[in-house]
N, C-alpha and C. Protein backbone atom coordinates (compact mmCIF):
# COMPACT_ATOMS: atom_id res chain seq x y z
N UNK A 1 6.48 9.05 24.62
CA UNK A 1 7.05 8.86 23.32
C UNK A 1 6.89 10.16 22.52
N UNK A 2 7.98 10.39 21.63
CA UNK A 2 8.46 12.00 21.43
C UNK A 2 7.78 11.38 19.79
N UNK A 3 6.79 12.74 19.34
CA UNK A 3 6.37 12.58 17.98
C UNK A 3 5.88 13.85 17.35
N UNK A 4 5.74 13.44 16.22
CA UNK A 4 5.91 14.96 15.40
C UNK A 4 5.20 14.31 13.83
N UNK A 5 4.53 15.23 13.13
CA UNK A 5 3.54 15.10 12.45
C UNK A 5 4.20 15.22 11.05
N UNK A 6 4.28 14.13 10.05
CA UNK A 6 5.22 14.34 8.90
C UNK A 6 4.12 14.56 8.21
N UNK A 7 2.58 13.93 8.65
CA UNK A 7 1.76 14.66 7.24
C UNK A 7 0.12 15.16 7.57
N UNK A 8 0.37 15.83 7.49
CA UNK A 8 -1.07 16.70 7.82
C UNK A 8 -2.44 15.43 7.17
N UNK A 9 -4.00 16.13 7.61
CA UNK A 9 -4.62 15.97 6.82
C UNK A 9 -4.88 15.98 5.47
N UNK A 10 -4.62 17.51 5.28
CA UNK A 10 -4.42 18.16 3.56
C UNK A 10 -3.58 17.12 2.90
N UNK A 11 -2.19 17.12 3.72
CA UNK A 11 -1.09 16.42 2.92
C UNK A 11 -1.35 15.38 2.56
N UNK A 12 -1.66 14.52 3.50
CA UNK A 12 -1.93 13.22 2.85
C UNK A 12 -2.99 12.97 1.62
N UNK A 13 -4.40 13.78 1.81
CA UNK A 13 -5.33 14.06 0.80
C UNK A 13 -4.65 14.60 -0.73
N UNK A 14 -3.94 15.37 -0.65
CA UNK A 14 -2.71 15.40 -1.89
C UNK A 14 -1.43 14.63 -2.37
N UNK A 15 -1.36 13.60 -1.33
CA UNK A 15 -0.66 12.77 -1.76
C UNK A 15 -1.22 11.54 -2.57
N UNK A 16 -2.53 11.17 -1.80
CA UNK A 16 -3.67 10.13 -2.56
C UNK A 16 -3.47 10.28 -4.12
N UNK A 17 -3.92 12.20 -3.98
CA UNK A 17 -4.61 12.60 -5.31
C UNK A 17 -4.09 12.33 -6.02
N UNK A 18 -2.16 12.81 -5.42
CA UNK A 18 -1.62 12.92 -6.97
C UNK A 18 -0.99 11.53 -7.14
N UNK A 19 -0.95 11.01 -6.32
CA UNK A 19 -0.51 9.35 -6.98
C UNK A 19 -1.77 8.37 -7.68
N UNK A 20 -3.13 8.85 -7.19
CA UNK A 20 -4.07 8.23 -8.18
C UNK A 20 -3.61 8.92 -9.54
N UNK A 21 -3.50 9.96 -9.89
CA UNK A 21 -3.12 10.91 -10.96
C UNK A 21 -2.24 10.21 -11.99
N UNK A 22 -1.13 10.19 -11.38
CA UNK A 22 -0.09 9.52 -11.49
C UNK A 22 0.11 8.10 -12.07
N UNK A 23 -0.81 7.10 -11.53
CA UNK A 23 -1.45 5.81 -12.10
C UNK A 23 -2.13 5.76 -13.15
N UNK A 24 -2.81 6.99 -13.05
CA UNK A 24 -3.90 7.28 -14.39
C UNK A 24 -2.92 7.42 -15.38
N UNK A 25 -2.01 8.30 -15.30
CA UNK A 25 -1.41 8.38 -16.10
C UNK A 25 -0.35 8.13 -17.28
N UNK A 26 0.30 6.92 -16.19
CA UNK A 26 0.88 5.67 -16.80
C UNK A 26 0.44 4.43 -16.87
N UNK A 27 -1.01 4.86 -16.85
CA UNK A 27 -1.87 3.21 -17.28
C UNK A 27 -2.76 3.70 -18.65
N UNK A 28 -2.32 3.67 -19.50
CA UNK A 28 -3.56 4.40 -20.27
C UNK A 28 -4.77 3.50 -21.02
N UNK A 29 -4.75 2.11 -20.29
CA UNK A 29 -5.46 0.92 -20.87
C UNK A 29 -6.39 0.74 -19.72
N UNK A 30 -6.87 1.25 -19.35
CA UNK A 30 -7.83 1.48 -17.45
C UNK A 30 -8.31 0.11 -17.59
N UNK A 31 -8.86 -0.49 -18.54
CA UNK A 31 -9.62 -1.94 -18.80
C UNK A 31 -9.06 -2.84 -17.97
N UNK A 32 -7.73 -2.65 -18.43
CA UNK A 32 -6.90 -3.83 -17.89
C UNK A 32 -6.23 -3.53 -16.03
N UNK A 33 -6.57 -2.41 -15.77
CA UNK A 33 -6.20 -1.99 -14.43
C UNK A 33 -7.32 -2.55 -13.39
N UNK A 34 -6.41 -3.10 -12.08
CA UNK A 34 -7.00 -3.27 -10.77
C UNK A 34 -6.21 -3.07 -9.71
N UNK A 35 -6.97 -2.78 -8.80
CA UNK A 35 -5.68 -2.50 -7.04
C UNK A 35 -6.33 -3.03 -6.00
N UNK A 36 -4.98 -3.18 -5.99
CA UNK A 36 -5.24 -4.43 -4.43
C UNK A 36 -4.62 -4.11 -3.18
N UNK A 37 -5.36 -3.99 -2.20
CA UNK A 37 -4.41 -3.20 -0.93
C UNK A 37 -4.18 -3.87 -0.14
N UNK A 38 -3.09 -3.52 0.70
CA UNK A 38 -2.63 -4.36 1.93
C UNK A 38 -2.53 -4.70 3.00
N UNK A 39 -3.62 -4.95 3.44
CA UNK A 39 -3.98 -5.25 5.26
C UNK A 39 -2.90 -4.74 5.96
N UNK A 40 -2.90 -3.45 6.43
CA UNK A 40 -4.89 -2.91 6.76
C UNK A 40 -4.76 -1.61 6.29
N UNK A 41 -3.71 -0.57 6.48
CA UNK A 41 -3.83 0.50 5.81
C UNK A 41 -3.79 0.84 4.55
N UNK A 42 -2.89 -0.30 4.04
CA UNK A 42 -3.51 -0.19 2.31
C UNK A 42 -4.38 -0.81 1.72
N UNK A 43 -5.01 -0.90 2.25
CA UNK A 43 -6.54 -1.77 2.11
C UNK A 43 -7.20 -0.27 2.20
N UNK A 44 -6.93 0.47 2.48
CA UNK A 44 -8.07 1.95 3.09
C UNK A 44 -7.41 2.70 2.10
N UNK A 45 -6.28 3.05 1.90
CA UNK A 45 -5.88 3.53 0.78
C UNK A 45 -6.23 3.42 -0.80
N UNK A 46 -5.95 2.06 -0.94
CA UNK A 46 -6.48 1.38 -2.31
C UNK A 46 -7.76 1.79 -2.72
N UNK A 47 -8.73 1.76 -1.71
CA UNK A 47 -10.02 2.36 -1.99
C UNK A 47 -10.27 3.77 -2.18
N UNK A 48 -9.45 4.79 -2.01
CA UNK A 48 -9.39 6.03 -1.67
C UNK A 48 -8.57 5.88 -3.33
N UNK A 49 -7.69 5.30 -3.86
CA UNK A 49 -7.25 5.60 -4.72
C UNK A 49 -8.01 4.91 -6.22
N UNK A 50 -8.80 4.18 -5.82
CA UNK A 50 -9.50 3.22 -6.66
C UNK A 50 -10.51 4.38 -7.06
N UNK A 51 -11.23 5.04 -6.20
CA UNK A 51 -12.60 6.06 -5.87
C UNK A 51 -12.02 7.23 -6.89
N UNK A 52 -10.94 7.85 -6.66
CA UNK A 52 -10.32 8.20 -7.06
C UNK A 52 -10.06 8.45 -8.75
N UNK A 53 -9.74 7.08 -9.54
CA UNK A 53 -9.23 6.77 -10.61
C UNK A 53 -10.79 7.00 -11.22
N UNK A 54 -12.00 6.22 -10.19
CA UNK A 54 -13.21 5.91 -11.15
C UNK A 54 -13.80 7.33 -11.08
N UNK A 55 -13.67 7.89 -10.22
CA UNK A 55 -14.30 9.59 -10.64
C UNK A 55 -13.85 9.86 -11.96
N UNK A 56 -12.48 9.82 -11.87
CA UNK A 56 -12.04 10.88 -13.19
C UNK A 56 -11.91 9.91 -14.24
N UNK A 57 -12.42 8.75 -14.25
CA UNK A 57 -12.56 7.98 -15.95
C UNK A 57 -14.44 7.29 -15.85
N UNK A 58 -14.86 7.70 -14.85
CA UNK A 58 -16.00 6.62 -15.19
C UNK A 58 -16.18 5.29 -15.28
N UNK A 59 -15.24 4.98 -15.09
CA UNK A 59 -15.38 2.98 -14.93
C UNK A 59 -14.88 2.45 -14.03
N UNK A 60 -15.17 1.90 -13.23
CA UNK A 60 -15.37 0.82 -12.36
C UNK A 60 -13.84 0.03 -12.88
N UNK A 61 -13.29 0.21 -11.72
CA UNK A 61 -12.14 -1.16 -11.72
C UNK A 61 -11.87 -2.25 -10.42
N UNK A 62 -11.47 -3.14 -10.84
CA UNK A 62 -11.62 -4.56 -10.11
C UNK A 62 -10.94 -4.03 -8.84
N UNK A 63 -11.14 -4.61 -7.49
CA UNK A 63 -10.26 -4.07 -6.16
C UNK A 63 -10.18 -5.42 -5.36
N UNK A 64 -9.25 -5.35 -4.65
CA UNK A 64 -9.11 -6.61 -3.81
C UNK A 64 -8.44 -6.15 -2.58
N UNK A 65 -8.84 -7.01 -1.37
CA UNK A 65 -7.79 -6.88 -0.48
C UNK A 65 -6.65 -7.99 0.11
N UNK A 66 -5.40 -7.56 0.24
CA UNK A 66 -4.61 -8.88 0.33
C UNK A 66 -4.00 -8.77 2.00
N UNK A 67 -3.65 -10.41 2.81
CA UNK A 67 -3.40 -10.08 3.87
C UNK A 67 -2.07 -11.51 3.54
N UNK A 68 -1.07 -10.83 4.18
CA UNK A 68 0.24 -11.11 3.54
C UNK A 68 0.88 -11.86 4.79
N UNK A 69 0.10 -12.20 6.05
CA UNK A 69 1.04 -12.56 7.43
C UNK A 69 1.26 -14.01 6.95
N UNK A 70 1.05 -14.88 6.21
CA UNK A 70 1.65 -16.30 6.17
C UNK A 70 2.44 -16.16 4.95
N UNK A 71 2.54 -15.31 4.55
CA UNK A 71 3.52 -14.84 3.23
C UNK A 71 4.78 -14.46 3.80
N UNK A 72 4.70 -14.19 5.20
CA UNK A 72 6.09 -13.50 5.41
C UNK A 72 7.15 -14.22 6.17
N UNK A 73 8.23 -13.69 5.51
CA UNK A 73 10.09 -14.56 5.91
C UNK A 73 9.91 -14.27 7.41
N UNK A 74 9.43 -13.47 8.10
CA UNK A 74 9.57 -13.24 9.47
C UNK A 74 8.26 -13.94 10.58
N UNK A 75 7.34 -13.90 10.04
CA UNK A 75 6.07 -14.40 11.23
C UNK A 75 6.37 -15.50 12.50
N UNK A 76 7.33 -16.34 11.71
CA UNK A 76 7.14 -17.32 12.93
C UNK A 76 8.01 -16.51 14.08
N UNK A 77 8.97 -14.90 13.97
CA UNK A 77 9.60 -14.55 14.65
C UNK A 77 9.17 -13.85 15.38
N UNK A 78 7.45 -13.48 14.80
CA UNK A 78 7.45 -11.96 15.32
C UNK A 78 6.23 -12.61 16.60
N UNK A 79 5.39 -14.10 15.89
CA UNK A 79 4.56 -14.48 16.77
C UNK A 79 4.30 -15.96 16.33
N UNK A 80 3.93 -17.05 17.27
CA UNK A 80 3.49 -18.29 16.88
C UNK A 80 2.21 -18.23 16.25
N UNK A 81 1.17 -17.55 16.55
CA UNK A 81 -0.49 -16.98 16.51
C UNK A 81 -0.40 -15.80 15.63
N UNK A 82 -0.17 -15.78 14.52
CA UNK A 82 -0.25 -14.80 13.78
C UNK A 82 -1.72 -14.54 13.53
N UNK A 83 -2.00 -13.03 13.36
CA UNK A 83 -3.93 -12.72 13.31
C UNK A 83 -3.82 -12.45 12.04
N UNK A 84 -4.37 -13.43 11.19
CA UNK A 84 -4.67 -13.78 9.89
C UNK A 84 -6.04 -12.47 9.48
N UNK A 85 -6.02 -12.24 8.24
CA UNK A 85 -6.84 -11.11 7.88
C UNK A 85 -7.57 -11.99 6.94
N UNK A 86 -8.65 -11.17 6.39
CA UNK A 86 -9.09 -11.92 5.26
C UNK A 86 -8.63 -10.96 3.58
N UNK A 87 -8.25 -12.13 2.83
CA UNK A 87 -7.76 -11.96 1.58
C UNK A 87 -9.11 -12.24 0.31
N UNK A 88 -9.72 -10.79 -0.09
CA UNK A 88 -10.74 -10.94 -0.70
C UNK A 88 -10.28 -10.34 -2.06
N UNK A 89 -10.10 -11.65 -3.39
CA UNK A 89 -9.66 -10.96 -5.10
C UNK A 89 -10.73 -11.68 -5.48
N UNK A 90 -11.50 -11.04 -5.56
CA UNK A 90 -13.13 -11.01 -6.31
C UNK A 90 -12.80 -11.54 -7.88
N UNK A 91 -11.56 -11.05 -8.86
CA UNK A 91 -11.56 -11.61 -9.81
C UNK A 91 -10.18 -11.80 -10.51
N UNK A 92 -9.96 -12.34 -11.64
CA UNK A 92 -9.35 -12.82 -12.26
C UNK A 92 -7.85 -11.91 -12.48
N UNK A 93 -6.72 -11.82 -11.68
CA UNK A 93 -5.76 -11.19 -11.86
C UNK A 93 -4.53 -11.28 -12.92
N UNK A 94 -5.05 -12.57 -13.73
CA UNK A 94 -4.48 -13.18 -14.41
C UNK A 94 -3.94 -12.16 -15.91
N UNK A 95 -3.27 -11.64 -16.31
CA UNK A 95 -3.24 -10.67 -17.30
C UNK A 95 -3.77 -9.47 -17.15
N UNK A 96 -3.77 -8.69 -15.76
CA UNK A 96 -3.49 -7.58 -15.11
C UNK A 96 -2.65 -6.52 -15.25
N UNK A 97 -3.11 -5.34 -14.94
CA UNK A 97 -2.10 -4.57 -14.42
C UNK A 97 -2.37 -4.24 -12.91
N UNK A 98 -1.89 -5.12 -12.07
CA UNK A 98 -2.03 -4.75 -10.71
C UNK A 98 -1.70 -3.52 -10.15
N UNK A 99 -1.74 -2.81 -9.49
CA UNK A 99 -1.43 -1.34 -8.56
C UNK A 99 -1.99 -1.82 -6.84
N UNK A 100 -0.41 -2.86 -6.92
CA UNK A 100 -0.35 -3.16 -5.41
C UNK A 100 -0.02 -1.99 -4.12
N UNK A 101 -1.20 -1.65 -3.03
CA UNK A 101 -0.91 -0.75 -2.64
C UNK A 101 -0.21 -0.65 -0.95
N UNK A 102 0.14 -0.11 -0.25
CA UNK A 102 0.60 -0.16 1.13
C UNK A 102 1.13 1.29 1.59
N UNK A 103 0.83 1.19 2.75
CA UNK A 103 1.18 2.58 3.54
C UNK A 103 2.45 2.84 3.62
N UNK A 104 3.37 2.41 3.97
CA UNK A 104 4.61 2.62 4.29
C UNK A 104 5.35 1.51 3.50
N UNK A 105 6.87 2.16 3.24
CA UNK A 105 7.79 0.99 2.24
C UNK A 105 9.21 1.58 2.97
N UNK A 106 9.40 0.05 3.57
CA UNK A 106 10.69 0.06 4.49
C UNK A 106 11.63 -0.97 3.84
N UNK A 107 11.31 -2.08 4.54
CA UNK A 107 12.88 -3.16 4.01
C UNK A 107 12.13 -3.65 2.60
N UNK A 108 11.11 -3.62 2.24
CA UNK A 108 10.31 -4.45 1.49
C UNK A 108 10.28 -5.72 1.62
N UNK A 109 10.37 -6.89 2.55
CA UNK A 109 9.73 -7.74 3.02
C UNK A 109 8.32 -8.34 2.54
N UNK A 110 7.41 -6.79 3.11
CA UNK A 110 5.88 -6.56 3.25
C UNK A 110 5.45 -7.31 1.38
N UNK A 111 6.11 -6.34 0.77
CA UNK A 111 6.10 -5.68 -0.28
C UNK A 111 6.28 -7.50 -1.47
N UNK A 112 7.45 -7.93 -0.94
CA UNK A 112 8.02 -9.26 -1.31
C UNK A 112 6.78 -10.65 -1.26
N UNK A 113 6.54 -10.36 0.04
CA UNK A 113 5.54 -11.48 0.37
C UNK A 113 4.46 -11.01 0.05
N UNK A 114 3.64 -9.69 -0.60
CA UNK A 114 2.86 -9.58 -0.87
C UNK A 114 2.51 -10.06 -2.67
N UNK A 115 3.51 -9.96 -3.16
CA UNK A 115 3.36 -10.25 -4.38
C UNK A 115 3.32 -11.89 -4.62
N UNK A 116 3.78 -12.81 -3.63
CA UNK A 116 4.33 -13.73 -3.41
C UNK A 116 2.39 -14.38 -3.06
N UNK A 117 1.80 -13.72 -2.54
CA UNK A 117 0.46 -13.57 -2.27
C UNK A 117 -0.46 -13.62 -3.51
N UNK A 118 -0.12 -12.74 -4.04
CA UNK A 118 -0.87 -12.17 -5.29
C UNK A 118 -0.84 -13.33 -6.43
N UNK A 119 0.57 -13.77 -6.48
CA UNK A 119 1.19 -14.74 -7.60
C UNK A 119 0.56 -16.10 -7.18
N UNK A 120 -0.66 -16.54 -6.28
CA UNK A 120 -1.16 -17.30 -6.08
C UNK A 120 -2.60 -17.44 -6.79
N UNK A 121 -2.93 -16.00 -6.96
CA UNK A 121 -3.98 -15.81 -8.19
C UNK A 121 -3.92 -15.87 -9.07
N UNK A 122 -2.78 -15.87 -9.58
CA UNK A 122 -2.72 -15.99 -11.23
C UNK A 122 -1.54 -15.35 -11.69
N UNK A 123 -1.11 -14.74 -12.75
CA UNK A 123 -0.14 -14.46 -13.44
C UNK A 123 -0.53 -12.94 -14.08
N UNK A 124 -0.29 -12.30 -13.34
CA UNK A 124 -0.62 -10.78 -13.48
C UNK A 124 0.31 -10.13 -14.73
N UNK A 125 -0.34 -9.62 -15.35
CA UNK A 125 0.92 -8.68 -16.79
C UNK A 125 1.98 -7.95 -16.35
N UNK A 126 1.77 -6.72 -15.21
CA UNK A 126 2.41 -6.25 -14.35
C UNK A 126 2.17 -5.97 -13.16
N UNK A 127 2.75 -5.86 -12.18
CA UNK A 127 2.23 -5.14 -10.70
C UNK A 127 3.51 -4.03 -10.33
N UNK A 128 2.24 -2.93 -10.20
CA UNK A 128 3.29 -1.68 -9.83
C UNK A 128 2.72 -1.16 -8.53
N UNK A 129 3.40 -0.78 -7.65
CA UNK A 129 3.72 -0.40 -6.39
C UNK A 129 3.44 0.94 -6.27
N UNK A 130 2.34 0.95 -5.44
CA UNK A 130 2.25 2.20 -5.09
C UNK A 130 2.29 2.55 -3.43
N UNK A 131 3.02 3.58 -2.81
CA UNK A 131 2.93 3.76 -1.61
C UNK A 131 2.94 4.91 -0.84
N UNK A 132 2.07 5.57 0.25
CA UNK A 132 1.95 6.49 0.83
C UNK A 132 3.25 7.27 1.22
N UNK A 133 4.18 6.39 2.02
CA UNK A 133 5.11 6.81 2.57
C UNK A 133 6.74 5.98 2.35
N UNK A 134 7.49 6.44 1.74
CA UNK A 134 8.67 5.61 1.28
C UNK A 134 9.73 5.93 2.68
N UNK A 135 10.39 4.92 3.33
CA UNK A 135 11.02 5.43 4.14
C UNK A 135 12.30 5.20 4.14
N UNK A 136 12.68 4.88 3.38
CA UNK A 136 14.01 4.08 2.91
C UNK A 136 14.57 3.13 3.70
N UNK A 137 15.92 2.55 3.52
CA UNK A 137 16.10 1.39 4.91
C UNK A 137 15.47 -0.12 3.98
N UNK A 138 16.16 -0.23 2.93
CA UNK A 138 15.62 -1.36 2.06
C UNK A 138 16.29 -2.56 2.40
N UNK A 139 15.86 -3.52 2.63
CA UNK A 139 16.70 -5.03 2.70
C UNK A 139 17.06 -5.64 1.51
N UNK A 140 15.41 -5.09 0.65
CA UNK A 140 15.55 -6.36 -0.81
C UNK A 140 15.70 -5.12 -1.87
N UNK A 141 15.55 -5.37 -2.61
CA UNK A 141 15.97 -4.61 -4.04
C UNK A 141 14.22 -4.51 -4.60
N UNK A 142 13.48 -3.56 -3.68
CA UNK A 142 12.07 -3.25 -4.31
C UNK A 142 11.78 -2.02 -3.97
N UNK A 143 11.14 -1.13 -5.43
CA UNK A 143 11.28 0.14 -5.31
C UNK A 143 9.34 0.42 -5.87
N UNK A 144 9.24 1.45 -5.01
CA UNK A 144 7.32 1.84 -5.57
C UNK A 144 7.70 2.50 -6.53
N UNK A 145 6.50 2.49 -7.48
CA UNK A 145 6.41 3.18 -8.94
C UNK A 145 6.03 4.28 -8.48
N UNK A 146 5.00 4.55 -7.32
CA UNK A 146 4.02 5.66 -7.09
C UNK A 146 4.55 6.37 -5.80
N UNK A 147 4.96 7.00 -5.01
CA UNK A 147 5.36 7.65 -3.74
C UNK A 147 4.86 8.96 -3.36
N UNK A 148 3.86 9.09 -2.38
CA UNK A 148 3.25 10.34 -1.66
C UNK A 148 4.43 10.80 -1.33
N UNK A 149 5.19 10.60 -0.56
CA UNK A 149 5.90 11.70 0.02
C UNK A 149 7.21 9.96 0.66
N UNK A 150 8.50 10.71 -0.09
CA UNK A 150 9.55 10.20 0.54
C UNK A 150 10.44 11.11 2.08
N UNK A 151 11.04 9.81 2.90
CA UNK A 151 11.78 10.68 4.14
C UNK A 151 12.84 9.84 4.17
N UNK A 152 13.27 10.42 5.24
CA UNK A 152 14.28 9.31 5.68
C UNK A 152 14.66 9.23 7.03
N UNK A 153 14.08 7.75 8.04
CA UNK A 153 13.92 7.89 9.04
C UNK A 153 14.93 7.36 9.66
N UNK A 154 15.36 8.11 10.89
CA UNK A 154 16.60 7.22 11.86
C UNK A 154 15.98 5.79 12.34
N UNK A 155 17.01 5.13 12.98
CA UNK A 155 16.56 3.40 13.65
C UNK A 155 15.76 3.55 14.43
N UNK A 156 15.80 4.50 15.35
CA UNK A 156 14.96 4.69 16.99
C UNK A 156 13.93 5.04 16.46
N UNK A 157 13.10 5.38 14.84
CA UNK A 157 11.80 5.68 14.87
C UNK A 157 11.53 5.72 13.84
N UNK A 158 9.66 5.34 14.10
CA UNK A 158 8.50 4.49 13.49
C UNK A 158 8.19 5.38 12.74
N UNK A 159 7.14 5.20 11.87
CA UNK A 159 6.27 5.65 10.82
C UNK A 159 5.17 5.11 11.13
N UNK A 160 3.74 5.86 11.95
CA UNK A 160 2.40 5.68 11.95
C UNK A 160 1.19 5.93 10.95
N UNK A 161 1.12 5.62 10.30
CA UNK A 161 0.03 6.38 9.51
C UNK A 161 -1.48 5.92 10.21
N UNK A 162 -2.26 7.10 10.42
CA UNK A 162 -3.30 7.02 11.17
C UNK A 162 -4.31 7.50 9.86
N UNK A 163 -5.67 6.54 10.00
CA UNK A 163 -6.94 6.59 8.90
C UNK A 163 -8.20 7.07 9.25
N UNK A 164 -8.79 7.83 8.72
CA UNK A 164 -9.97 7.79 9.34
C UNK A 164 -10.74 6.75 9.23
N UNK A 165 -10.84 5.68 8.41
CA UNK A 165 -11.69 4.13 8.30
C UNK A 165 -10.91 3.03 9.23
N UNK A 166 -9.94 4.02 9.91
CA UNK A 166 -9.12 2.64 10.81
C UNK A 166 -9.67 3.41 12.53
N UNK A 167 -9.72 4.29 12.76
CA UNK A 167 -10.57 4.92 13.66
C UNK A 167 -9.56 6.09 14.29
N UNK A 168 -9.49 6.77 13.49
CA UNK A 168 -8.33 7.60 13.55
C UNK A 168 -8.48 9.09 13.15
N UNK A 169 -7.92 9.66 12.49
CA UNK A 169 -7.89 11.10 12.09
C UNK A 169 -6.92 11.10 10.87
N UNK A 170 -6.78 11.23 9.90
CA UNK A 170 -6.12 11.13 8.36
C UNK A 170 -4.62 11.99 9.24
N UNK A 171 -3.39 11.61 9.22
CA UNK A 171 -2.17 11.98 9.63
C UNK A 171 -1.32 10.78 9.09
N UNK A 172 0.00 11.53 9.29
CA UNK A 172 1.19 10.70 9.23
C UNK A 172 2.02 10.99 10.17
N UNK A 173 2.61 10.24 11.15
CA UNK A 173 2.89 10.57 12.25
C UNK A 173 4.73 9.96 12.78
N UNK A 174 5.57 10.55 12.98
CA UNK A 174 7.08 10.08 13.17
C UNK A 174 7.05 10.19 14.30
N UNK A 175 7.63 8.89 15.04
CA UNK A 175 7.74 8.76 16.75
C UNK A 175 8.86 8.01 17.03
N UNK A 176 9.31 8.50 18.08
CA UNK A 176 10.58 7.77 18.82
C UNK A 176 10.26 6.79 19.31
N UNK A 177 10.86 5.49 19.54
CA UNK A 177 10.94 4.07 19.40
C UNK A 177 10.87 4.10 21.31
N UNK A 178 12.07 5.31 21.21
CA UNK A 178 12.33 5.39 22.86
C UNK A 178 11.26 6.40 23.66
């Protein structure tokens, strides 16, 4: 399988930065801010961007992780035995500003049923989207507020993002399908 490296170490480490940045910057009520990531690489992200926000303000904000496989229009297609994650929101999302996070943003599906997830906690003020890698190729009408780095990938190929907390090496990685 033919692949080629869309994001370095560095890169991605500057993509974190400047989209935590970025959040900071159009949240200017931090009180009311929390992020919640999305099994499994934005679950590793979220924390990287959470770590992030609390360096450069000093306060502690709420984090959760969400796992979205019985949320989704597709599961019963993709498997009967779907491997359920665990969904941990420690607190009250109810009058939030969520900063729902995920690695990659394709048809938005993910993205759909994740909020669809979330909206089971409560009634959040807003939830804005933040994502590593935008790849275009949308089904539904959902766009991230926050974007590391946009591309645009042909059908025959994937978008890997590899973590170092997933057992990996920090990359972003484009590969042929074939």
């Amino acid at each position: 399988m033919e692949s080629r490296t869309l994001l370095s170490a560095g890169d991605l480490s500057l993509a974190v930065n400047r989209t935590s940045l970025q959040i900071l910057e159009r949240n200017h009520h931090i009180e009311n801010l929390a992020i919640v990531g999305i099994h499994t690489c934005g679950v590793f992200l979220a924390q990287r961007i959470r770590a992030i926000i609390q360096d450069q303000t000093g306060r502690q904000l709420p984090y959760g992780s969400l796992d979205i496989n019985l949320y989704r229009d597709d599961w019963s297609l993709i498997t009967q035995n779907p491997v359920v994650k665990t969904t941990d929101i420690g607190f009250t999302v109810e009058g939030k500003d969520v900063i729902l996070v995920d690695d990659v943003l394709f048809t938005g599906r993910t993205i759909r049923a994740a909020m669809d997830a979330l909206m089971d906690y409560g009634r959040p003020h807003s939830i804005q989207l933040a994502v590593l890698v935008d790849r275009g190729g949308r089904e539904l009408p959902i766009q991230a507020d926050y974007v590391g780095v946009r591309t645009t990938v042909r059908p025959d190929e994937r978008i890997q993002v590899i973590l170092e907390e997933h057992g990996g090496r920090d990359e972003v990685v484009l590969k042929n399908k074939s």
